[in-house]
PDB file of N, CA and C in Angstrom:
ATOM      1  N   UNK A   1      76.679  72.150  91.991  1.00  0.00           N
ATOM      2  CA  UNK A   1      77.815  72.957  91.594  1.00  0.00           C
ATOM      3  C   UNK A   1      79.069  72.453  92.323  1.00  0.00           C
ATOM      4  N   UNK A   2      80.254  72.088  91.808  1.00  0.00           N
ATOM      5  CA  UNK A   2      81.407  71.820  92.053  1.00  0.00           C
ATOM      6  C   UNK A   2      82.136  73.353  92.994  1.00  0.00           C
ATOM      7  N   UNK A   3      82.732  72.467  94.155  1.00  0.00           N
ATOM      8  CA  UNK A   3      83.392  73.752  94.941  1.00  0.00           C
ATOM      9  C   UNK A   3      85.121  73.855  94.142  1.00  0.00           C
ATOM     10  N   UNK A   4      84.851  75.119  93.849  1.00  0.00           N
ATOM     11  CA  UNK A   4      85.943  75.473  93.261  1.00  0.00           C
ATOM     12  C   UNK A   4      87.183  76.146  94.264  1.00  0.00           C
ATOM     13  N   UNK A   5      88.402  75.471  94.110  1.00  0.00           N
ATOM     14  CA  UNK A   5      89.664  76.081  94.595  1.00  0.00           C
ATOM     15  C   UNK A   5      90.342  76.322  94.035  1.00  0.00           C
ATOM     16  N   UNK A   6      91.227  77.716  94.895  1.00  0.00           N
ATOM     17  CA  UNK A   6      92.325  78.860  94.133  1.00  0.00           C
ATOM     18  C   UNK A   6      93.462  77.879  94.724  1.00  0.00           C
ATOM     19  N   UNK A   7      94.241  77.777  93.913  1.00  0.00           N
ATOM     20  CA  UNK A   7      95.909  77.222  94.027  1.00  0.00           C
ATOM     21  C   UNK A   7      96.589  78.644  93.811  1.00  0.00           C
ATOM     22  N   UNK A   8      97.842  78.654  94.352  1.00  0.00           N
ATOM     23  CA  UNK A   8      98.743  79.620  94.483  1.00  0.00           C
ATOM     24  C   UNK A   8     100.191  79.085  93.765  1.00  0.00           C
ATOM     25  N   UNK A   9     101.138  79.811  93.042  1.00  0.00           N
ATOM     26  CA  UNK A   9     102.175  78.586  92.748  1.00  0.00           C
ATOM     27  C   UNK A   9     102.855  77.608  94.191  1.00  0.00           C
ATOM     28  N   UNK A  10     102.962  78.015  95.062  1.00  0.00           N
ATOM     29  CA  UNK A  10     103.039  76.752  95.661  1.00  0.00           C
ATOM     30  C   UNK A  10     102.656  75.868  96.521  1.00  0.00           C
ATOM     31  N   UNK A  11     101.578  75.608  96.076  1.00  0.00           N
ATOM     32  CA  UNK A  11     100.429  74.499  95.930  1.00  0.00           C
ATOM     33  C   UNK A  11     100.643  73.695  94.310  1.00  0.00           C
ATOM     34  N   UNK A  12     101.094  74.997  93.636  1.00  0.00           N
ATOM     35  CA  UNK A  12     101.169  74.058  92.322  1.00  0.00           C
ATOM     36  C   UNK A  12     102.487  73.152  92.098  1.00  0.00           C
ATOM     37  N   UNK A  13     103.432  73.828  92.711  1.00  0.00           N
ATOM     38  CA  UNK A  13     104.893  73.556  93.028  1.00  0.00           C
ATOM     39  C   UNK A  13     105.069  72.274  93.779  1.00  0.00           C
ATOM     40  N   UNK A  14     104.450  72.250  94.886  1.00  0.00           N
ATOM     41  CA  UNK A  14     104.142  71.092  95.551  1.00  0.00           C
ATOM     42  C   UNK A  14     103.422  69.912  95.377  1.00  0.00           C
ATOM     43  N   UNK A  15     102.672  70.049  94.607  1.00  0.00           N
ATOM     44  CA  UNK A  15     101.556  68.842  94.052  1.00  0.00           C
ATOM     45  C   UNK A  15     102.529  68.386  92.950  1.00  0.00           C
ATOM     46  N   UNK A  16     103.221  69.391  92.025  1.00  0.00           N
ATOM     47  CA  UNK A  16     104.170  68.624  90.934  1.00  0.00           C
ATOM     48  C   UNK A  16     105.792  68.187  91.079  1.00  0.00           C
ATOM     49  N   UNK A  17     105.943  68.321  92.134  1.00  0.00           N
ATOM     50  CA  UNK A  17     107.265  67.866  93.045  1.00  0.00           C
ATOM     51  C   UNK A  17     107.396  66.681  94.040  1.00  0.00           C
ATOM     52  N   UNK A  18     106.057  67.023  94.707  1.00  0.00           N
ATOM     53  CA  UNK A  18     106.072  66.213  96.144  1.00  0.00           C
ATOM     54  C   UNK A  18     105.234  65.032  95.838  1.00  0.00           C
ATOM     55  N   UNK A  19     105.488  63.914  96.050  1.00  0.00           N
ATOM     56  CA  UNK A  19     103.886  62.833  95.631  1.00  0.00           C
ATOM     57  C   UNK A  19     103.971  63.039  96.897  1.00  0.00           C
ATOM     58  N   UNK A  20     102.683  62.679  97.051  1.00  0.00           N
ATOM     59  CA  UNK A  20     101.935  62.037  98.619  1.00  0.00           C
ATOM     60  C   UNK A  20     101.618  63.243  99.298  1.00  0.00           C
ATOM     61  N   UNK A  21     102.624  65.023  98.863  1.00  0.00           N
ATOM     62  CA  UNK A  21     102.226  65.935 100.153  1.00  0.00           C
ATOM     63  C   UNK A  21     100.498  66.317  99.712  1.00  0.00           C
ATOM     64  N   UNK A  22     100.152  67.028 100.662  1.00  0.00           N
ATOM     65  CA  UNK A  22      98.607  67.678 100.537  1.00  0.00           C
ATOM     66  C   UNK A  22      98.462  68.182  99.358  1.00  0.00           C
ATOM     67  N   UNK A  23      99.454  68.961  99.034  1.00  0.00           N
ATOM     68  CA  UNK A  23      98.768  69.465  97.305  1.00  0.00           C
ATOM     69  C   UNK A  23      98.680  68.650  96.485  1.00  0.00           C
ATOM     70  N   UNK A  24      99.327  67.578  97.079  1.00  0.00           N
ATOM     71  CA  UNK A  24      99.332  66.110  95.561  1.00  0.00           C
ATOM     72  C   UNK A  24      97.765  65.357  95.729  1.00  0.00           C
ATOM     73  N   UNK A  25      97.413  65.341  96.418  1.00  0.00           N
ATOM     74  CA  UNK A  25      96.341  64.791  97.227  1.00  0.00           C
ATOM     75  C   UNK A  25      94.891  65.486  96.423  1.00  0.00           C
ATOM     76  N   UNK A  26      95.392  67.394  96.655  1.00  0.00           N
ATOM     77  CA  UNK A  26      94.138  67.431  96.272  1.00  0.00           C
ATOM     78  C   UNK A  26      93.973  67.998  94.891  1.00  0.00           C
ATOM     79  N   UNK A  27      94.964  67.950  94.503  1.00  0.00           N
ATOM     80  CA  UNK A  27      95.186  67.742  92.972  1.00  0.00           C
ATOM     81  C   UNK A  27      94.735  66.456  92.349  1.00  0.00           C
ATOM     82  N   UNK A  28      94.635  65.320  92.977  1.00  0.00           N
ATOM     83  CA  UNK A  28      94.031  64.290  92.681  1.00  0.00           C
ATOM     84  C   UNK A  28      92.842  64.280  93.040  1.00  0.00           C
ATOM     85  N   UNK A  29      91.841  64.878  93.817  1.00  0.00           N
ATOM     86  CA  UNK A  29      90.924  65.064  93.804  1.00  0.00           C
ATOM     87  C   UNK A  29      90.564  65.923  93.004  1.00  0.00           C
ATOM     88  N   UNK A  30      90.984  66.372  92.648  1.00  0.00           N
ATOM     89  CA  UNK A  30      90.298  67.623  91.493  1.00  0.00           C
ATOM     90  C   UNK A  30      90.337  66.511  90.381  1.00  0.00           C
ATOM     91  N   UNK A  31      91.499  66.076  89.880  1.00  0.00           N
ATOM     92  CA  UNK A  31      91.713  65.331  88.831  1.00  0.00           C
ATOM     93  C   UNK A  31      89.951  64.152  89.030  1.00  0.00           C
ATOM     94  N   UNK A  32      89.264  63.902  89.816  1.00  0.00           N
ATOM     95  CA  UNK A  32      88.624  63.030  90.001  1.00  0.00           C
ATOM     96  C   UNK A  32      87.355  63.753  89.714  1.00  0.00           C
ATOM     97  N   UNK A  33      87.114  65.298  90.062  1.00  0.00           N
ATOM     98  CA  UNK A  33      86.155  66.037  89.850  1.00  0.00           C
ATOM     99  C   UNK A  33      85.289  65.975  91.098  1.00  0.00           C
ATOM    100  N   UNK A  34      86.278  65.994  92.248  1.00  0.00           N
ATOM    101  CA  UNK A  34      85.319  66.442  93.455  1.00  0.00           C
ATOM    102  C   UNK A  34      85.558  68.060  93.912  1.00  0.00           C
ATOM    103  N   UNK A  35      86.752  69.007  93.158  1.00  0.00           N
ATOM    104  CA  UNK A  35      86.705  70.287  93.227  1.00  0.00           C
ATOM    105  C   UNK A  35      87.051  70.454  91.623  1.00  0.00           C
ATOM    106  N   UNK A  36      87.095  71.709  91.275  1.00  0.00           N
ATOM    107  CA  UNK A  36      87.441  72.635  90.466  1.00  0.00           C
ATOM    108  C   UNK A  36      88.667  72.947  91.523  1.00  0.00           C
ATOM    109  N   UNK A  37      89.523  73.867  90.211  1.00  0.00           N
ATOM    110  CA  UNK A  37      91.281  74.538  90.426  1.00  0.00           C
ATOM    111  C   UNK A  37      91.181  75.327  89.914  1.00  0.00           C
ATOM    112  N   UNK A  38      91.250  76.736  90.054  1.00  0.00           N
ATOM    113  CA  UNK A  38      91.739  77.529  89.387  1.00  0.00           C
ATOM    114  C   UNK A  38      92.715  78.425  90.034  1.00  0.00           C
ATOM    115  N   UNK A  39      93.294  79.317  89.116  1.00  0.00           N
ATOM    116  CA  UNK A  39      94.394  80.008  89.346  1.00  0.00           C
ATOM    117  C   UNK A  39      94.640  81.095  88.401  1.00  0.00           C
ATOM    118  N   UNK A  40      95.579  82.138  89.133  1.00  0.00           N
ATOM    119  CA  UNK A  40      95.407  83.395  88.155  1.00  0.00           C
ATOM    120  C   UNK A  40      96.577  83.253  87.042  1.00  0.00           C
ATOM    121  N   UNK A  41      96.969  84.266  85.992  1.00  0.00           N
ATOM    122  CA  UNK A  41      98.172  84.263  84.877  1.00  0.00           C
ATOM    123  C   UNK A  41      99.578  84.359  85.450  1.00  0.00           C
ATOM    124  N   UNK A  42      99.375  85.382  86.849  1.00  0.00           N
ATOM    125  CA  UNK A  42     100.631  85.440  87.589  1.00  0.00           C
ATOM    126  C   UNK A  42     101.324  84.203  88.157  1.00  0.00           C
ATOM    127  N   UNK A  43     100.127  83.220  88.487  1.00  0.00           N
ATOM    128  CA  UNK A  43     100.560  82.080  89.758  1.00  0.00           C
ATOM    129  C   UNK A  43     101.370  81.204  88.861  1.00  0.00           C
ATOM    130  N   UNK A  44     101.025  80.798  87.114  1.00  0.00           N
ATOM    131  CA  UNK A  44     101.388  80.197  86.346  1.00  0.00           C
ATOM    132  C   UNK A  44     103.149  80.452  85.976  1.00  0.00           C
ATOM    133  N   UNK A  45     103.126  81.855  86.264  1.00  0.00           N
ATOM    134  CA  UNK A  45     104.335  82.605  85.194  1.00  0.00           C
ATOM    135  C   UNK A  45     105.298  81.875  86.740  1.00  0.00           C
ATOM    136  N   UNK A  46     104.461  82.187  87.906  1.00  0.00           N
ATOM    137  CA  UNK A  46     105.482  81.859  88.969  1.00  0.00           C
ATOM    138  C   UNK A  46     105.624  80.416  89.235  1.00  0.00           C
ATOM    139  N   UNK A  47     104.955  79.656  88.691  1.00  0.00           N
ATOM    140  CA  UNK A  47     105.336  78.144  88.685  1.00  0.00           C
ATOM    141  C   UNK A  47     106.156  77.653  88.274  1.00  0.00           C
ATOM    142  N   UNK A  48     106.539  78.050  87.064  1.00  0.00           N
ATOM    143  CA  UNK A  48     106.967  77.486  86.066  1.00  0.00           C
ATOM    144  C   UNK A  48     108.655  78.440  85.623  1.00  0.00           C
ATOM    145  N   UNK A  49     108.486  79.735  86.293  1.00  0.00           N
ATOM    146  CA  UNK A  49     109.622  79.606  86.446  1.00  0.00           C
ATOM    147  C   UNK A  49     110.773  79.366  87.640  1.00  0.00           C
ATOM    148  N   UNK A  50     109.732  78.865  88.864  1.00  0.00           N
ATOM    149  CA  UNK A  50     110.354  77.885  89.705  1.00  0.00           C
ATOM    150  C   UNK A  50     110.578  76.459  89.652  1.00  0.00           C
ATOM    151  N   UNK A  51     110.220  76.156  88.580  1.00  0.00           N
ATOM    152  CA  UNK A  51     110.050  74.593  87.702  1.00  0.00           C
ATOM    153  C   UNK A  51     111.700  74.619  87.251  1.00  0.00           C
ATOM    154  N   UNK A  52     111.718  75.825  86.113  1.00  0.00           N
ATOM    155  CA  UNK A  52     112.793  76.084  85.390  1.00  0.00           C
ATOM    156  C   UNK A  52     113.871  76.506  86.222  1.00  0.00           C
ATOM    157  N   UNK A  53     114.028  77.197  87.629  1.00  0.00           N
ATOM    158  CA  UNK A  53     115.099  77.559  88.424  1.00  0.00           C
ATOM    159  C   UNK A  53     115.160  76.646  88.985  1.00  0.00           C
ATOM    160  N   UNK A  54     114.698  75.414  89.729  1.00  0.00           N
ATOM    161  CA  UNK A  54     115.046  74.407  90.526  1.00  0.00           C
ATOM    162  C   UNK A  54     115.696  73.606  89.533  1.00  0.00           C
ATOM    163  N   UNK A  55     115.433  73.309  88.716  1.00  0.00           N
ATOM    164  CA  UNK A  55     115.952  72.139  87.765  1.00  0.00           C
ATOM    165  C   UNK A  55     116.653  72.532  86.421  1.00  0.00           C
ATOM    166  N   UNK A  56     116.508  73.610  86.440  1.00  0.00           N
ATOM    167  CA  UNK A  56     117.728  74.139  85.246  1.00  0.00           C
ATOM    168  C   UNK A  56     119.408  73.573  84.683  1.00  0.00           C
ATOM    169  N   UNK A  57     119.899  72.982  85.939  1.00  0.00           N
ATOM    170  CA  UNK A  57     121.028  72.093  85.840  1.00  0.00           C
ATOM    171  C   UNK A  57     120.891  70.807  85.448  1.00  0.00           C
ATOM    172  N   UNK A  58     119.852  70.619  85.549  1.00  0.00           N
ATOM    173  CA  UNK A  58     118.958  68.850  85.562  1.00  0.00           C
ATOM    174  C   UNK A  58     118.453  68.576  84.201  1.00  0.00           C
ATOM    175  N   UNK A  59     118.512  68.829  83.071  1.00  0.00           N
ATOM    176  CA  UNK A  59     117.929  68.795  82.183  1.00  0.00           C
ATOM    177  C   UNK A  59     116.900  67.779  81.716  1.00  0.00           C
ATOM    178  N   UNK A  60     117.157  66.150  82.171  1.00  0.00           N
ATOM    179  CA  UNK A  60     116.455  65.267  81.737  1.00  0.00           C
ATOM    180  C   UNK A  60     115.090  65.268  82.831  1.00  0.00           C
ATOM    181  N   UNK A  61     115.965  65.919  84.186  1.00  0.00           N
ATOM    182  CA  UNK A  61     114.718  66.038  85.262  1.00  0.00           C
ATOM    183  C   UNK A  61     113.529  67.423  84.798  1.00  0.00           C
ATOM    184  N   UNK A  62     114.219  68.435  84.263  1.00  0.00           N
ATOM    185  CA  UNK A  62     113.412  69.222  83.971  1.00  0.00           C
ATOM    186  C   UNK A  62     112.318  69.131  83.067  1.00  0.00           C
ATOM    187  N   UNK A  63     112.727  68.238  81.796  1.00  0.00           N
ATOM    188  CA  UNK A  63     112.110  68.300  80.707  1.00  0.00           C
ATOM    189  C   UNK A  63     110.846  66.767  81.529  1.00  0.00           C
ATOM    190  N   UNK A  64     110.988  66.015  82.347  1.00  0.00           N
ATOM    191  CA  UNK A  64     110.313  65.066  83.063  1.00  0.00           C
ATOM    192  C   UNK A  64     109.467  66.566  83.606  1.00  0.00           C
ATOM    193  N   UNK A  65     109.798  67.448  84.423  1.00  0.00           N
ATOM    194  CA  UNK A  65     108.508  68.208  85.363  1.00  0.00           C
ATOM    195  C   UNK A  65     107.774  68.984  84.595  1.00  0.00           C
ATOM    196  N   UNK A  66     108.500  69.231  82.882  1.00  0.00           N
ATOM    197  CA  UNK A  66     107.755  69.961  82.209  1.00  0.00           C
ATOM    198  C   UNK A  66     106.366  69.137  81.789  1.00  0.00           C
ATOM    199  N   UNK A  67     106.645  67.914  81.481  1.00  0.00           N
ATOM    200  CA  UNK A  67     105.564  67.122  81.032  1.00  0.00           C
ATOM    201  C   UNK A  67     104.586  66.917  82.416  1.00  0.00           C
ATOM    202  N   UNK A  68     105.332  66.643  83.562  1.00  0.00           N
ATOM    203  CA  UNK A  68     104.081  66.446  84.505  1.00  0.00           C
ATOM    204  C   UNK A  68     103.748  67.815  85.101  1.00  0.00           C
ATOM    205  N   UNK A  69     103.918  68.939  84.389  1.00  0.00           N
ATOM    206  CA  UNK A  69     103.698  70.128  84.771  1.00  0.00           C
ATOM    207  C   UNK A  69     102.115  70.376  83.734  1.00  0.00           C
ATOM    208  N   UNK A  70     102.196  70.136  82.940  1.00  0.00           N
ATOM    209  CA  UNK A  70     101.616  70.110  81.476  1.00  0.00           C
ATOM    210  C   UNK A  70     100.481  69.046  81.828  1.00  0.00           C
ATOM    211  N   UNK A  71     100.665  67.584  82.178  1.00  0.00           N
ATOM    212  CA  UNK A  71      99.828  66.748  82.416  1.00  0.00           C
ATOM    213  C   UNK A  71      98.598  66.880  83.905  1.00  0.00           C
ATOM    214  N   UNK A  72      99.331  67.780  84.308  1.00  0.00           N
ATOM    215  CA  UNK A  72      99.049  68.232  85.914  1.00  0.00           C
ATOM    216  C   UNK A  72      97.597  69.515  85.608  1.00  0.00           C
ATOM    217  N   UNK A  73      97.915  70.041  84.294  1.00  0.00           N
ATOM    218  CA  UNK A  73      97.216  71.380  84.115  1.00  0.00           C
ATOM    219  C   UNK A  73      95.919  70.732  83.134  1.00  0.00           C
ATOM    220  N   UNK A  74      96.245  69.891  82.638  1.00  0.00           N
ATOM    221  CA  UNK A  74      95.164  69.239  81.611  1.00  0.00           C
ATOM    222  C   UNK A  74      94.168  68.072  82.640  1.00  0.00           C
ATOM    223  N   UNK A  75      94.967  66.767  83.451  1.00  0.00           N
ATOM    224  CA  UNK A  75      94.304  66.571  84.697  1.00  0.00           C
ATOM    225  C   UNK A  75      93.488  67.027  85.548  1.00  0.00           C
ATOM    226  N   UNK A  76      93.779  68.383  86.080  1.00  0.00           N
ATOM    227  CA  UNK A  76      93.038  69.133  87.185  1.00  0.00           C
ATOM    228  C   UNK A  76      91.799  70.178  85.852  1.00  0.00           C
ATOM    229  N   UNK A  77      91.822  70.068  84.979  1.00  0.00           N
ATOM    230  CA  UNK A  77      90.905  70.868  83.791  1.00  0.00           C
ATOM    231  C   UNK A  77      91.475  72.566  84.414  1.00  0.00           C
ATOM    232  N   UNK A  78      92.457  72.586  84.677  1.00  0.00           N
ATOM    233  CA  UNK A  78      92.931  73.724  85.555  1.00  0.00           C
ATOM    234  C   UNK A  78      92.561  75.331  84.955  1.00  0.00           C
ATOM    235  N   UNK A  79      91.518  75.972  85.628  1.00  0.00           N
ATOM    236  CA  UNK A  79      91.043  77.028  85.488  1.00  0.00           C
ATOM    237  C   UNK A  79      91.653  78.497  85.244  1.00  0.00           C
ATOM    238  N   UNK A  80      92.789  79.140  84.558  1.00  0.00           N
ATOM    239  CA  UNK A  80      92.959  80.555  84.561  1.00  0.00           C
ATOM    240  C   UNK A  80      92.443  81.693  84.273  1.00  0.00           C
ATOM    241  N   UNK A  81      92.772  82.175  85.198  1.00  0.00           N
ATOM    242  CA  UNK A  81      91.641  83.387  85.668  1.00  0.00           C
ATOM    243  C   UNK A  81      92.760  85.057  85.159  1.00  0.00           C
ATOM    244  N   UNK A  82      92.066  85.935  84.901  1.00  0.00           N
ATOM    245  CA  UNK A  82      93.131  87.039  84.655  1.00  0.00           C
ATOM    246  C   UNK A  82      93.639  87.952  86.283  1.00  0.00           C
ATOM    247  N   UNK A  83      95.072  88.066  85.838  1.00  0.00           N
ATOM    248  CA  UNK A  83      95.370  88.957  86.971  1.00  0.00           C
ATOM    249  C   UNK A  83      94.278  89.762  87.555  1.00  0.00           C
ATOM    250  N   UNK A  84      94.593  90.026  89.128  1.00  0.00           N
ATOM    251  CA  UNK A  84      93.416  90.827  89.691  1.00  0.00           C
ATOM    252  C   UNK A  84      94.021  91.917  89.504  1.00  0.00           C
ATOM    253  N   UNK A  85      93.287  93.537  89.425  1.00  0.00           N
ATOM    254  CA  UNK A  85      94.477  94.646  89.370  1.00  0.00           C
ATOM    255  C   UNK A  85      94.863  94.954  90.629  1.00  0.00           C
ATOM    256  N   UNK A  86      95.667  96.107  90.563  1.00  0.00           N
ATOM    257  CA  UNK A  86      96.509  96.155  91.671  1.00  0.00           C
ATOM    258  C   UNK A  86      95.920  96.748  93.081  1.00  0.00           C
ATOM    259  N   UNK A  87      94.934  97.591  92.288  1.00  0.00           N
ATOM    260  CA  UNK A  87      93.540  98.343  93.621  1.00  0.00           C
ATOM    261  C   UNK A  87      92.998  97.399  94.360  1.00  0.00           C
ATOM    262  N   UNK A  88      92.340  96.406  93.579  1.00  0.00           N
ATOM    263  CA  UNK A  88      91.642  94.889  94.244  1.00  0.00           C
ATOM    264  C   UNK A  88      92.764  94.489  95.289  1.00  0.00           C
ATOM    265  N   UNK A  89      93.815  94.376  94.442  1.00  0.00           N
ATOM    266  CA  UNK A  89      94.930  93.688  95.588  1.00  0.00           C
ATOM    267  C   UNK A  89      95.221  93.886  96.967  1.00  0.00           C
ATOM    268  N   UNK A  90      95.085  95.489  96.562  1.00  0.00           N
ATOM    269  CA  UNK A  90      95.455  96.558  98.193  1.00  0.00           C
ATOM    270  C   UNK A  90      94.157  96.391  98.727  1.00  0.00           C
ATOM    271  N   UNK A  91      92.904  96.226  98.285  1.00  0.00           N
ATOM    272  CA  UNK A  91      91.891  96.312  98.580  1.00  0.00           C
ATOM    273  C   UNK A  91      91.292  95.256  99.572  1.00  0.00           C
ATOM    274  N   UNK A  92      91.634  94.189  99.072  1.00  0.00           N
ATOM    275  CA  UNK A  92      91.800  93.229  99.769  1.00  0.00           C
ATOM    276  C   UNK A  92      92.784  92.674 100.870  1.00  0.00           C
ATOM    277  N   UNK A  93      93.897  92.806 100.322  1.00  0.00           N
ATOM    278  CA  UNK A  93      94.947  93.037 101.636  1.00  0.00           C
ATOM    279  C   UNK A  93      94.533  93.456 102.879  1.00  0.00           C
ATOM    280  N   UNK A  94      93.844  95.056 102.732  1.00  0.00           N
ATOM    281  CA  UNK A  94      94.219  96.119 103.607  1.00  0.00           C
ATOM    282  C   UNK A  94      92.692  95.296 104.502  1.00  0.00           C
ATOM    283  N   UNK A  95      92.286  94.872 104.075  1.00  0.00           N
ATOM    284  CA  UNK A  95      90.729  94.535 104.404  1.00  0.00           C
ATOM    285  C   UNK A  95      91.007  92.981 105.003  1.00  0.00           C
ATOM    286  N   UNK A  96      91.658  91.721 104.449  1.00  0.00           N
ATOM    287  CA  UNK A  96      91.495  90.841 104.818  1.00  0.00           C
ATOM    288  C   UNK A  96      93.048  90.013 105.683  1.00  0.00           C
ATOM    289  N   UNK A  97      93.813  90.972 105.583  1.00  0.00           N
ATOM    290  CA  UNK A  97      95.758  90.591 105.949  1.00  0.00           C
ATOM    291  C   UNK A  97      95.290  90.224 107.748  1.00  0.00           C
ATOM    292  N   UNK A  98      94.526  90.744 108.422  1.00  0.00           N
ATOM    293  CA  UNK A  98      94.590  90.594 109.576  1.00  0.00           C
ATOM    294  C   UNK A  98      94.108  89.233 109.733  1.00  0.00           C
ATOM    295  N   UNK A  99      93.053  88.827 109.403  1.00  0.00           N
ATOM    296  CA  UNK A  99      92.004  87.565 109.214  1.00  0.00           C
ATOM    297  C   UNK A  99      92.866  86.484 109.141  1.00  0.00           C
ATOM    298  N   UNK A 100      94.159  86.668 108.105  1.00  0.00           N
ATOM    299  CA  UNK A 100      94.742  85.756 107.075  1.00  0.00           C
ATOM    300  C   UNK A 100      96.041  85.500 107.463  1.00  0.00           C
ATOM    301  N   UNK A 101      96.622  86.646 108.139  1.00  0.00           N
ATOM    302  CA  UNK A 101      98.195  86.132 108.722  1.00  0.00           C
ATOM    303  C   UNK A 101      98.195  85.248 109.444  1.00  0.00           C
ATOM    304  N   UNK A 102      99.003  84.200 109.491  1.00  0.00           N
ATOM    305  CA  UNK A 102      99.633  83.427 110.346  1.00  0.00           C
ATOM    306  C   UNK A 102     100.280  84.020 111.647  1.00  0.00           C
ATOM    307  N   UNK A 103     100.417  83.750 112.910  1.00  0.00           N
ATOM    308  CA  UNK A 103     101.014  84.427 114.155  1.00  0.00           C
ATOM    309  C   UNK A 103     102.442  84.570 113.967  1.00  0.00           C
ATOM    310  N   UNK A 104     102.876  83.421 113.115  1.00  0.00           N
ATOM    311  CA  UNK A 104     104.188  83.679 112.755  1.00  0.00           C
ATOM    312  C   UNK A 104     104.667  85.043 112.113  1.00  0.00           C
ATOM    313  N   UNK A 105     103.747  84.866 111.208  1.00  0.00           N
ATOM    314  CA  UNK A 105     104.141  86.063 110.429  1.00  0.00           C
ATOM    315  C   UNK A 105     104.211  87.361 110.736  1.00  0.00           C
ATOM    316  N   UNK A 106     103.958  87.890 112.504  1.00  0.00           N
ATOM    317  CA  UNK A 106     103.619  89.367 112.548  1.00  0.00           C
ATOM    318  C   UNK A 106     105.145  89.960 113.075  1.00  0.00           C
TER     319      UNK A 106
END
């Protein structure tokens, strides 16, 4: 069984922006089929319209990240998953936020 990973939009943001950073990396490993990618409907809506707000002035650059946005999702066989609801969310939060924060973040 293939180990499957959750991308967040930016992981997705980064793999289709940055060559060479870590998300590009293991986006190419997925692309190779040493993980699975998946991701939920929300992470997508938030990709893509940080795709469209960074480069909105850029037009020839945009319509370039749309295609490797597109080529990026067909590459990785990229998995969407449906929103979690909002109980799960708190549910998890309230249960796993301590585990998961960064020191920075408190």
């Amino acid at each position: 069984m293939t180990p499957v990973l959750f991308a967040d939009s930016n992981v997705m943001i980064e793999a289709l922006l940055i060559p060479h950073s870590a998300a590009y990396v293991v986006a190419e490993m997925v692309a190779r089929g040493v993980f699975d990618l998946a991701t939920c409907q929300i992470c997508i809506e938030d990709t893509e319209d940080a795709i469209v707000n960074k480069l909105k002035d850029k037009p020839a650059e945009l319509d370039d990240a749309i295609s490797s946005w597109e080529k990026l999702k067909a590459d990785t066989r990229l998995i969407i998953l449906p929103d979690p609801d909002a109980a799960f969310v708190k549910e998890i939060w309230d249960k796993y936020l301590g585990v998961m924060r960064h020191r920075a973040d408190k």
